[in-house]
C-alpha atoms as a PDB file:
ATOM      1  CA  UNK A   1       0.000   0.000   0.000  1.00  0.00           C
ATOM      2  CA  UNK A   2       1.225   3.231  -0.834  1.00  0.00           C
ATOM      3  CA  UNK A   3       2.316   5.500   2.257  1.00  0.00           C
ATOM      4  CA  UNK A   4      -0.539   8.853   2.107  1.00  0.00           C
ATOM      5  CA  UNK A   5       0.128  12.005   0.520  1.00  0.00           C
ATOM      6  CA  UNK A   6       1.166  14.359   3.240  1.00  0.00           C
ATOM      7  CA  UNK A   7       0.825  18.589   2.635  1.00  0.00           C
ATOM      8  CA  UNK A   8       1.734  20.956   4.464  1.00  0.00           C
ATOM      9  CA  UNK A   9      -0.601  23.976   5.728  1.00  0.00           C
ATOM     10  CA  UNK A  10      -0.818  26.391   7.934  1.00  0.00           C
ATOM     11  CA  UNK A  11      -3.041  27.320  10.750  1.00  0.00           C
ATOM     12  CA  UNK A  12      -4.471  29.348  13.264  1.00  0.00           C
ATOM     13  CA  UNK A  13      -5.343  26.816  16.654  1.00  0.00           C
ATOM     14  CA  UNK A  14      -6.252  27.099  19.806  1.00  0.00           C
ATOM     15  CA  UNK A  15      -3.491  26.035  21.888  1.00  0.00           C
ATOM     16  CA  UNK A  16      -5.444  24.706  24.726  1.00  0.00           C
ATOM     17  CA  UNK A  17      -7.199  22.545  22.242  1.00  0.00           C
ATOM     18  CA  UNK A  18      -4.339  21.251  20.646  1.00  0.00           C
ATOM     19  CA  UNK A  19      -3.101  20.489  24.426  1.00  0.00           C
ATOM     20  CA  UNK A  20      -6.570  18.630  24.814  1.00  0.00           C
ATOM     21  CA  UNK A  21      -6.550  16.399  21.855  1.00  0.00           C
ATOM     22  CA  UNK A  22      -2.810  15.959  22.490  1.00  0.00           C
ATOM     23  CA  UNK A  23      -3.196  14.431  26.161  1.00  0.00           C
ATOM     24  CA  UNK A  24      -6.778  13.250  24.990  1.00  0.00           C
ATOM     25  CA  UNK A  25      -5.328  10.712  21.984  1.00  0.00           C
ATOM     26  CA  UNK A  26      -1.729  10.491  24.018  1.00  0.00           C
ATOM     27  CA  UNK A  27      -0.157  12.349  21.242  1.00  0.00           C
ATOM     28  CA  UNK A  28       3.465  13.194  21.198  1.00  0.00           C
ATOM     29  CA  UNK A  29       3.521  15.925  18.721  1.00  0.00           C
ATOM     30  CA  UNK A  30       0.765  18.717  17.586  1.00  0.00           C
ATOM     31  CA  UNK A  31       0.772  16.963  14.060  1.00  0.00           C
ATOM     32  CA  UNK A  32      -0.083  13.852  15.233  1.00  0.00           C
ATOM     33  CA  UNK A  33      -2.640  14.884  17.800  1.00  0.00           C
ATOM     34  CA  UNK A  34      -4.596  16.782  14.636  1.00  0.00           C
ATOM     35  CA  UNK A  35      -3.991  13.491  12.384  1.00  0.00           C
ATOM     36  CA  UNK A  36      -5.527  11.913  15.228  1.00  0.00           C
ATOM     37  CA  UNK A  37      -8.592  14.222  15.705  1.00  0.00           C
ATOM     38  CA  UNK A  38      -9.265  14.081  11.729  1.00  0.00           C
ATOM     39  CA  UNK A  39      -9.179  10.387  12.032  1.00  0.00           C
ATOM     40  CA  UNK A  40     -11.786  10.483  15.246  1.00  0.00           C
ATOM     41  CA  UNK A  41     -13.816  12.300  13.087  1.00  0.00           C
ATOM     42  CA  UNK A  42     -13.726  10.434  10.501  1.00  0.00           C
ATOM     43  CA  UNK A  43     -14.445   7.399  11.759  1.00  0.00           C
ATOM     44  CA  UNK A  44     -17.219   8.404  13.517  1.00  0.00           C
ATOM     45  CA  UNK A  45     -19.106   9.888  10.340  1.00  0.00           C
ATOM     46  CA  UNK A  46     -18.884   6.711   9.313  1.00  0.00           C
ATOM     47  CA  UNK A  47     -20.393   4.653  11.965  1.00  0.00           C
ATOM     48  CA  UNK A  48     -23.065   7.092  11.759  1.00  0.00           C
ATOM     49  CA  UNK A  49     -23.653   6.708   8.082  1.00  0.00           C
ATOM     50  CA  UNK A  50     -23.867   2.834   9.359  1.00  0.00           C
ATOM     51  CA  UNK A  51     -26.378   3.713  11.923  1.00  0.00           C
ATOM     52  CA  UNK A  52     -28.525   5.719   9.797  1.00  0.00           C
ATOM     53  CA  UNK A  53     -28.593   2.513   7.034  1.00  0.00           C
ATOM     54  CA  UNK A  54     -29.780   0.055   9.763  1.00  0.00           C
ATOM     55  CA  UNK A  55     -32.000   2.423  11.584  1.00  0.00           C
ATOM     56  CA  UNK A  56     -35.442   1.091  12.486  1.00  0.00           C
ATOM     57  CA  UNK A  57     -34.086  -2.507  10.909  1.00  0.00           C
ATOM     58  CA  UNK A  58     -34.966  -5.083  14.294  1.00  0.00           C
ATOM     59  CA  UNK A  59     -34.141  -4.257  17.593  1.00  0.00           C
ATOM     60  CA  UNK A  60     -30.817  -1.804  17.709  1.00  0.00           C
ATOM     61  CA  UNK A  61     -31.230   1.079  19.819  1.00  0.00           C
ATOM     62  CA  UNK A  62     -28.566   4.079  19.968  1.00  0.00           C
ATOM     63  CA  UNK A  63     -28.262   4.102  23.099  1.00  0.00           C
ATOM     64  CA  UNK A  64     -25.431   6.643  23.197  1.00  0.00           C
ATOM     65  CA  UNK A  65     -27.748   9.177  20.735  1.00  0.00           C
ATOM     66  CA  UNK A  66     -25.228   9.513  17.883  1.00  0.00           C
ATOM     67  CA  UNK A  67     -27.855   9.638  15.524  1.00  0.00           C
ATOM     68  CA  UNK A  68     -30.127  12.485  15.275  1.00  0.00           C
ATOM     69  CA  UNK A  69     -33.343  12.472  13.038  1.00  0.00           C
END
């Protein structure tokens, strides 16, 4: 598999976030702690794509209300 395209851009952040994601995801470095965060999100837009396709389909409740509508 080939590695992923890395860029470089620049940012304005909140340094107190960064210092939350960073002990959050046990980060070393700022980059990682954002490549971490971006992952988080990702995955969770796709368990709630997931959620949304078996929604009302038997007995599955979300029980931790990631799903609105």
């Amino acid at each position: 598999m080939k590695p992923a395209l890395k860029i470089r851009k620049q940012f304005i952040l909140d340094p107190k976030k960064i210092e939350a994601v960073k002990k959050i995801t046990k980060a070393k470095t700022d980059t990682e702690a954002i490549n971490k965060a971006l992952d988080i999100i990702i995955a969770n837009s796709e368990i709630e794509k997931m959620l949304m396709s078996i929604k009302g389909k038997g007995n599955i409740r979300d029980v931790y209300n990631r799903v609105s509508g």
